[in-house]
N, C-alpha and C. Protein backbone atom coordinates (compact mmCIF):
# COMPACT_ATOMS: atom_id res chain seq x y z
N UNK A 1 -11.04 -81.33 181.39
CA UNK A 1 -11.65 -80.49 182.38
C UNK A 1 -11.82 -81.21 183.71
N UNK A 2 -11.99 -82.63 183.73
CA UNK A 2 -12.52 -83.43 185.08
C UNK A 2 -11.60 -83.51 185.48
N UNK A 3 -9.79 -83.62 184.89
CA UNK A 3 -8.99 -83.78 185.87
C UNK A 3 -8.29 -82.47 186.48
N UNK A 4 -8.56 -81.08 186.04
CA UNK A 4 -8.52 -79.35 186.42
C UNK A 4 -9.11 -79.79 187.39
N UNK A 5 -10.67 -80.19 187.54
CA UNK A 5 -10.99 -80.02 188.70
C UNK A 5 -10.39 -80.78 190.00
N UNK A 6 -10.24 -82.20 189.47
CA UNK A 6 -9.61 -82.46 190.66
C UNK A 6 -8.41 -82.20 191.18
N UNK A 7 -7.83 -81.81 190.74
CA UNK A 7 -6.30 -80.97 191.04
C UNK A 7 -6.62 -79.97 191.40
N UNK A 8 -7.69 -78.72 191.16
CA UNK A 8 -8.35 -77.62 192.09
C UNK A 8 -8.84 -77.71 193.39
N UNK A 9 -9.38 -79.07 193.58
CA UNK A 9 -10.01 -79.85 194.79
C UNK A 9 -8.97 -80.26 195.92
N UNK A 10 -7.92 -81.01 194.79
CA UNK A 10 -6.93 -81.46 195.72
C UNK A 10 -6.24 -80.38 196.63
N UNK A 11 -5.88 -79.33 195.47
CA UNK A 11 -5.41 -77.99 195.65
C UNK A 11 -5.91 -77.20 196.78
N UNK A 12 -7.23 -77.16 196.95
CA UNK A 12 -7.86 -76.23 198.10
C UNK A 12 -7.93 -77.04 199.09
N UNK A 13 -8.51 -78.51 199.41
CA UNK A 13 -7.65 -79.60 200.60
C UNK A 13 -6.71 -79.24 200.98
N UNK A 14 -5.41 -79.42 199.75
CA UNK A 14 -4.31 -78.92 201.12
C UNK A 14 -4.66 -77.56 201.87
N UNK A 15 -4.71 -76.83 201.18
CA UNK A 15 -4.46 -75.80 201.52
C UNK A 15 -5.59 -75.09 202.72
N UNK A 16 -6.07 -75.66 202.60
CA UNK A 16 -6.84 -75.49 204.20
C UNK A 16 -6.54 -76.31 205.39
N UNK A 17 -5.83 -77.81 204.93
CA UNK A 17 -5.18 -78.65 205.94
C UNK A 17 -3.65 -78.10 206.49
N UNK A 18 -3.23 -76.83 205.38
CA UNK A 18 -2.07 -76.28 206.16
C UNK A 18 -2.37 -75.11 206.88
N UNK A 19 -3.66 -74.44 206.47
CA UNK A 19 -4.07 -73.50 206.77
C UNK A 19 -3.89 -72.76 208.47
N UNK A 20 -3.97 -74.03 209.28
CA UNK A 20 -3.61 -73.85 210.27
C UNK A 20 -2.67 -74.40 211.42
N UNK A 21 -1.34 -74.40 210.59
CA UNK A 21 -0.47 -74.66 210.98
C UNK A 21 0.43 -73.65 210.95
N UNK A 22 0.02 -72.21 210.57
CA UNK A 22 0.85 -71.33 210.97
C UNK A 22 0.27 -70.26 211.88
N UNK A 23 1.36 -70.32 213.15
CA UNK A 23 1.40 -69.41 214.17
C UNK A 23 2.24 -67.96 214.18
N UNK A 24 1.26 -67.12 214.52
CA UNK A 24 2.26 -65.68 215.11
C UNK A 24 2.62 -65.48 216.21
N UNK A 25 3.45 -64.87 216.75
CA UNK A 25 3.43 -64.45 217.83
C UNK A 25 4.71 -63.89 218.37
N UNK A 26 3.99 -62.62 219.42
CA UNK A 26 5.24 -61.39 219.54
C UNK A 26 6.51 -62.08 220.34
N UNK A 27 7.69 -61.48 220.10
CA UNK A 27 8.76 -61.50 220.63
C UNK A 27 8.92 -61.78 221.98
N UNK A 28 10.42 -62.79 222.60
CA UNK A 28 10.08 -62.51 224.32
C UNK A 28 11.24 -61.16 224.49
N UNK A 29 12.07 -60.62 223.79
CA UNK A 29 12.61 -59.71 223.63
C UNK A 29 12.09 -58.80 222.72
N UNK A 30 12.68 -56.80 223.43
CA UNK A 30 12.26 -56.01 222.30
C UNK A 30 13.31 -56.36 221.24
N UNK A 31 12.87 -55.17 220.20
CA UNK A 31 13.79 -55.55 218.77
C UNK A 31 14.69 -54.58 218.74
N UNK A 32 16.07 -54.54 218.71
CA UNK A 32 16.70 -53.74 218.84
C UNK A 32 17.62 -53.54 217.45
N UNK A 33 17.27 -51.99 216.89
CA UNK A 33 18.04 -51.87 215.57
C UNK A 33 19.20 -50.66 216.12
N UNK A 34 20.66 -50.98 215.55
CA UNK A 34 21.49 -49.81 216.08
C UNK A 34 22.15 -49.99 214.66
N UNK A 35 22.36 -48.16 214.82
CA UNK A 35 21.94 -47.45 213.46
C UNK A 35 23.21 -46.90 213.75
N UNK A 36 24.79 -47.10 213.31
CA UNK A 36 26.00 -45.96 213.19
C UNK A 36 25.78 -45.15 211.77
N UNK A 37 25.22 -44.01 212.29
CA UNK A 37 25.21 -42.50 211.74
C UNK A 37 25.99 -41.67 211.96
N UNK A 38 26.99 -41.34 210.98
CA UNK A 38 28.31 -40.53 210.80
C UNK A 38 27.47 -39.00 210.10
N UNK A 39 27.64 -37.91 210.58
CA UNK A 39 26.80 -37.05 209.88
C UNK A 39 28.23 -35.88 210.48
N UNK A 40 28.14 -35.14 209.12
CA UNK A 40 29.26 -34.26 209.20
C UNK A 40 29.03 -33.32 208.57
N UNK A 41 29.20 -31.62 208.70
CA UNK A 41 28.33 -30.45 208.43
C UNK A 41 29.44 -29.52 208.42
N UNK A 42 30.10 -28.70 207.57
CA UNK A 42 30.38 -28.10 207.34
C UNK A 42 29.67 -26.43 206.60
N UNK A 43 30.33 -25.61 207.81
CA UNK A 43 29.58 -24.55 207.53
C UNK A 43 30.79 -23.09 206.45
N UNK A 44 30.28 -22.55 205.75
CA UNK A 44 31.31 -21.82 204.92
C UNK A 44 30.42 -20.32 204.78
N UNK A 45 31.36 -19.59 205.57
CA UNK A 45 30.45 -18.07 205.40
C UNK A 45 31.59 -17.13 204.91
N UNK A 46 30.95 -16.32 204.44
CA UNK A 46 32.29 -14.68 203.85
C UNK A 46 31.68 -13.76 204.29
N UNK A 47 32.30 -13.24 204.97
CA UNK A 47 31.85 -11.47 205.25
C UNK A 47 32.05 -10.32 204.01
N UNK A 48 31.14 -9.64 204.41
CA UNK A 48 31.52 -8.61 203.79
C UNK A 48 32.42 -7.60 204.05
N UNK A 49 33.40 -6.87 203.57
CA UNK A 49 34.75 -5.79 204.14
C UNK A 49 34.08 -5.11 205.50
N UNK A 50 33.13 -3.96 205.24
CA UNK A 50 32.23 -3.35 206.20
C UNK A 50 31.92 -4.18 207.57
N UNK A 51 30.95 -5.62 207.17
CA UNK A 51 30.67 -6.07 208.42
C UNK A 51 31.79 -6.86 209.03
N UNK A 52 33.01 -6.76 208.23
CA UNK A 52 34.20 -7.71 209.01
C UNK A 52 35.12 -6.22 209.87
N UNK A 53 34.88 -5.63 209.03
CA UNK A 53 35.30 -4.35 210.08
C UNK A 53 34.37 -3.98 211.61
N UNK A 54 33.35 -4.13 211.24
CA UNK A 54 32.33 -3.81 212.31
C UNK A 54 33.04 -4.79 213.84
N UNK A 55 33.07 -6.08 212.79
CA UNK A 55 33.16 -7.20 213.97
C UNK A 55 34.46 -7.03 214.87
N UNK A 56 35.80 -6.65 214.08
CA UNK A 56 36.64 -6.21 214.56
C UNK A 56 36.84 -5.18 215.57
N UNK A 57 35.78 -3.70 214.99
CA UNK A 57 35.95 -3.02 216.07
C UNK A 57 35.27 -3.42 217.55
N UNK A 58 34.66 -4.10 217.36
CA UNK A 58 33.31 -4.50 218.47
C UNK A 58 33.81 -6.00 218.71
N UNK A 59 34.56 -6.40 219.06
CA UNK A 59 35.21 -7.73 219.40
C UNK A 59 34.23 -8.26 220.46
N UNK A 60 34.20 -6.81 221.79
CA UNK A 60 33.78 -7.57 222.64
C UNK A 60 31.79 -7.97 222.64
N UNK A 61 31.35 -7.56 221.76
CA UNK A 61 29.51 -7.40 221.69
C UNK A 61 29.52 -9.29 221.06
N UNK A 62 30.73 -9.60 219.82
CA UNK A 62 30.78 -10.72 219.36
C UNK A 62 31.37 -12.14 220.57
């Protein structure tokens, strides 16, 4: 048990002697993420006989 502790002791020593040796700090540039997004959409419709006739007679309203 007496030598747990001192290896717990030793253990929390360092670790407060590294404790502050680490720095943050912001960027001198922004961060720039570029994102190639290929996006492709295909649309698929059927008329019905009636409303494909409609459209035909009335070309110009379409």
């Amino acid at each position: 048990m007496r030598n747990r502790a001192s290896v717990m002791v030793a253990l929390a020593t360092t670790m407060a002697a590294l404790g502050g040796c680490v720095t943050v700090s912001a960027p001198d540039k922004p961060i720039v993420i570029n994102l190639n997004i290929n996006i492709k959409q295909e649309v698929v419709y059927r008329l019905d006989g009636k409303a494909k006739e409609v459209i035909d007679e009335n070309a110009e309203i379409f």
